[in-house]
N, C-alpha and C. Protein backbone atom coordinates (compact mmCIF):
# COMPACT_ATOMS: atom_id res chain seq x y z
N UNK A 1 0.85 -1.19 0.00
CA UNK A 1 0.00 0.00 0.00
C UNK A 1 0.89 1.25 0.00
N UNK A 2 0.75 2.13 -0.30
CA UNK A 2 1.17 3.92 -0.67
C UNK A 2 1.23 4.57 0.10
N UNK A 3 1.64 5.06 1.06
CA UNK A 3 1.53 6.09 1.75
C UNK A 3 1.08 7.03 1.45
N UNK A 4 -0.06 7.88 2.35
CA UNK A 4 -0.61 8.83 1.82
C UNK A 4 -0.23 9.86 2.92
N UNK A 5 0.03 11.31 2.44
CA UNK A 5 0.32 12.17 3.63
C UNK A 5 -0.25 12.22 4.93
N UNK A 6 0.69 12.55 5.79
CA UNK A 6 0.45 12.72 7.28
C UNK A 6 -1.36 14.06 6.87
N UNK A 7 -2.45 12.98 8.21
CA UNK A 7 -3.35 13.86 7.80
C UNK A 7 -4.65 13.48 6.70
N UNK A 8 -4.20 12.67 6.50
CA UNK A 8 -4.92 11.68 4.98
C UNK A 8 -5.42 10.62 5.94
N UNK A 9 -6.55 10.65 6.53
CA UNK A 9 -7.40 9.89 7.34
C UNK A 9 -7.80 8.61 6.25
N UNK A 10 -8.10 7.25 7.27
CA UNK A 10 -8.17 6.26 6.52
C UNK A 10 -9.32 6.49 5.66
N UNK A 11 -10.72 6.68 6.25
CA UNK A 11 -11.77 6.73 5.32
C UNK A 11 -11.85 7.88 4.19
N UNK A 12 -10.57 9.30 4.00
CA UNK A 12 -10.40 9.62 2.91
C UNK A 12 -9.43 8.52 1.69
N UNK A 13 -8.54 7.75 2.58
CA UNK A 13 -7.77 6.84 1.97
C UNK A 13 -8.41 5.78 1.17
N UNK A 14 -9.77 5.09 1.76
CA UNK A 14 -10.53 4.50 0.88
C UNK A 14 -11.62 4.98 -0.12
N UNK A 15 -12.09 6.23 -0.17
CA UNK A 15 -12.49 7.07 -0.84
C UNK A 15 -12.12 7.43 -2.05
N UNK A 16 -10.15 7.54 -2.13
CA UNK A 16 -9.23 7.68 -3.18
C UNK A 16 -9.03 6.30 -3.58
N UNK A 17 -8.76 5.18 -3.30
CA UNK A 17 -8.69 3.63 -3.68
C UNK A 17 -10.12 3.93 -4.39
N UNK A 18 -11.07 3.87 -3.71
CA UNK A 18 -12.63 3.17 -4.33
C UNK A 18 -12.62 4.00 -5.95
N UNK A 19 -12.15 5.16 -6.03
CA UNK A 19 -12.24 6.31 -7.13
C UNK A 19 -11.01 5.88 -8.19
N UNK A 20 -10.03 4.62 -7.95
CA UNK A 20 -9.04 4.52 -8.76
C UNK A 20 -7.79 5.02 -7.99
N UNK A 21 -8.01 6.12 -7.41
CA UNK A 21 -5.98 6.36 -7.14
C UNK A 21 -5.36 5.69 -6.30
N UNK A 22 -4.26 5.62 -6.49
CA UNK A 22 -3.59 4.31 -5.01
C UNK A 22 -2.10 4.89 -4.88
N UNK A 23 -1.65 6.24 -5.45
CA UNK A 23 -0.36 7.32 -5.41
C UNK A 23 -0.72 8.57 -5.30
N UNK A 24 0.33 9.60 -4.57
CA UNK A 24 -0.36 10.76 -4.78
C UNK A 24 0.11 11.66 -5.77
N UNK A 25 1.09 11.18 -6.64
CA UNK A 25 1.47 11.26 -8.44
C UNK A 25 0.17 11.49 -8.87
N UNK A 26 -0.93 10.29 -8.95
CA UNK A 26 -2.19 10.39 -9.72
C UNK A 26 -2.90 11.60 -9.64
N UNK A 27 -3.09 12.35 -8.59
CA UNK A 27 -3.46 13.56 -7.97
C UNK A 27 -2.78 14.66 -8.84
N UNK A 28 -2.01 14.96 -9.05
CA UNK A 28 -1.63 16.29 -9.47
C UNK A 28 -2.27 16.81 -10.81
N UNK A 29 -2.99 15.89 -11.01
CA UNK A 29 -3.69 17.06 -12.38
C UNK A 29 -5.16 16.51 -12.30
N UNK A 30 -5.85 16.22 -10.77
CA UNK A 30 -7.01 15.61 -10.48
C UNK A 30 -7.42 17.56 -9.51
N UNK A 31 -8.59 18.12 -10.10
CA UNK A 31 -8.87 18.69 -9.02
C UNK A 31 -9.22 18.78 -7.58
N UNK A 32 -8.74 19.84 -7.09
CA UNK A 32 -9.28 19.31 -5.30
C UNK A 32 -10.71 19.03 -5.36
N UNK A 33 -11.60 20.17 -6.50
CA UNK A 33 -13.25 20.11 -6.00
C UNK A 33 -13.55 18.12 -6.64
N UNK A 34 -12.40 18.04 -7.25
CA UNK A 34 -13.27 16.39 -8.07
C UNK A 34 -13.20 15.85 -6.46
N UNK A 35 -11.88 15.67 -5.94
CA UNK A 35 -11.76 15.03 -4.84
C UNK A 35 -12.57 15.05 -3.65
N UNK A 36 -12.73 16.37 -3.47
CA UNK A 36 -14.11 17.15 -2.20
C UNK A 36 -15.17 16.00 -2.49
N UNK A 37 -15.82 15.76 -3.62
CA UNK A 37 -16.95 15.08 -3.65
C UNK A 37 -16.91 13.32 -3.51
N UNK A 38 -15.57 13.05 -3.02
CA UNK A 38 -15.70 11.63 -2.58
C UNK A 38 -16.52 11.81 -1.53
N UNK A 39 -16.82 10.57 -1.01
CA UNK A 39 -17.07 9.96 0.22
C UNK A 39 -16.50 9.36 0.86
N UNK A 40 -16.42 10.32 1.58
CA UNK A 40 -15.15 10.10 3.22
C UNK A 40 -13.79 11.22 3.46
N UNK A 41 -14.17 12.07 2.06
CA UNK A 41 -12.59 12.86 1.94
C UNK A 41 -13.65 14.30 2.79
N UNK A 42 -12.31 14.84 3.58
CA UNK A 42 -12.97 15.52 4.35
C UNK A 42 -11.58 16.82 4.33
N UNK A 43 -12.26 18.02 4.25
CA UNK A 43 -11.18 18.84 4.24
C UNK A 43 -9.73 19.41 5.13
N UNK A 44 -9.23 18.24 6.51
CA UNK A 44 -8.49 17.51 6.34
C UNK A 44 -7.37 17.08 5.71
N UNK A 45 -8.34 16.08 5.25
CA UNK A 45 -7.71 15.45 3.95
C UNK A 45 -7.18 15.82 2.67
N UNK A 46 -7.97 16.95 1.99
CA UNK A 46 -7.47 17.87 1.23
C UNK A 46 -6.39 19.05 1.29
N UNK A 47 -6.48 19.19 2.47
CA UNK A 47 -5.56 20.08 2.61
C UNK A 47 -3.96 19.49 2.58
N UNK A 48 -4.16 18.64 3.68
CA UNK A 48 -3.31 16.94 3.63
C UNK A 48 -2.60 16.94 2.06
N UNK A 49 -3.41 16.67 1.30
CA UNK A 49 -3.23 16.23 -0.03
C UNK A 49 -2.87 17.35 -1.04
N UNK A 50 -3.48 18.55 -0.48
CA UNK A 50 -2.50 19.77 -1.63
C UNK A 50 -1.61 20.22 -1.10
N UNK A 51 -1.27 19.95 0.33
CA UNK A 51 0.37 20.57 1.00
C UNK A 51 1.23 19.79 0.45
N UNK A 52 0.84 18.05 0.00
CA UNK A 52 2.10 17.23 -0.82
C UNK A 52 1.94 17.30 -1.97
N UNK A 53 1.09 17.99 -2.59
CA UNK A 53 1.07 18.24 -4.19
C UNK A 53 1.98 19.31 -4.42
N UNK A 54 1.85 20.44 -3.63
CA UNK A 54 2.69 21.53 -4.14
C UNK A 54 3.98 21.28 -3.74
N UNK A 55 4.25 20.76 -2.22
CA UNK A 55 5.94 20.45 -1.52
C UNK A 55 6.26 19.59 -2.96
N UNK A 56 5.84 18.75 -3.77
CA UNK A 56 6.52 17.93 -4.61
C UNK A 56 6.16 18.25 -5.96
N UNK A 57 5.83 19.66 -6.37
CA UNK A 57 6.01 20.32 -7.64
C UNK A 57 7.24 21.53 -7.34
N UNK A 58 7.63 21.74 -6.02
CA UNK A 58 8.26 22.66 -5.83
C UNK A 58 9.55 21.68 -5.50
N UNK A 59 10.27 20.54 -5.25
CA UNK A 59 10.97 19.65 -5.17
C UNK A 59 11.36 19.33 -6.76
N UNK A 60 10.56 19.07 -8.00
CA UNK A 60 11.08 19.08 -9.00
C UNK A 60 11.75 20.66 -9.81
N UNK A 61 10.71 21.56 -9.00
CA UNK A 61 11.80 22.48 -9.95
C UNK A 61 13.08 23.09 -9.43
């Protein structure tokens, strides 16, 4: 299994599995609002998930 950022609660974690993603690579060109409308992703979790989207667009350049 993938590690998902510190903050990325399990029932957002199965929310992103049930929807297809299982990296948080897959995410970076997935919007936050697509993600908001899982079930179980809770803002949290999003926030969780765009603090390691940007730390690791700002790591490649």
């Amino acid at each position: 299994m993938t590690e998902w950022p510190k903050g990325v609660a399990k029932p957002a974690i199965r929310a992103l599995h049930a929807a297809g993603y299982t990296e948080l690579k897959q995410l970076e060109r997935v919007e936050l609002s697509t993600l908001a409308h899982l079930h179980g992703m809770g803002s949290k979790a999003l926030a969780a998930i765009e603090a390691a989207l940007k730390e690791s667009r700002e790591l490649r350049e």
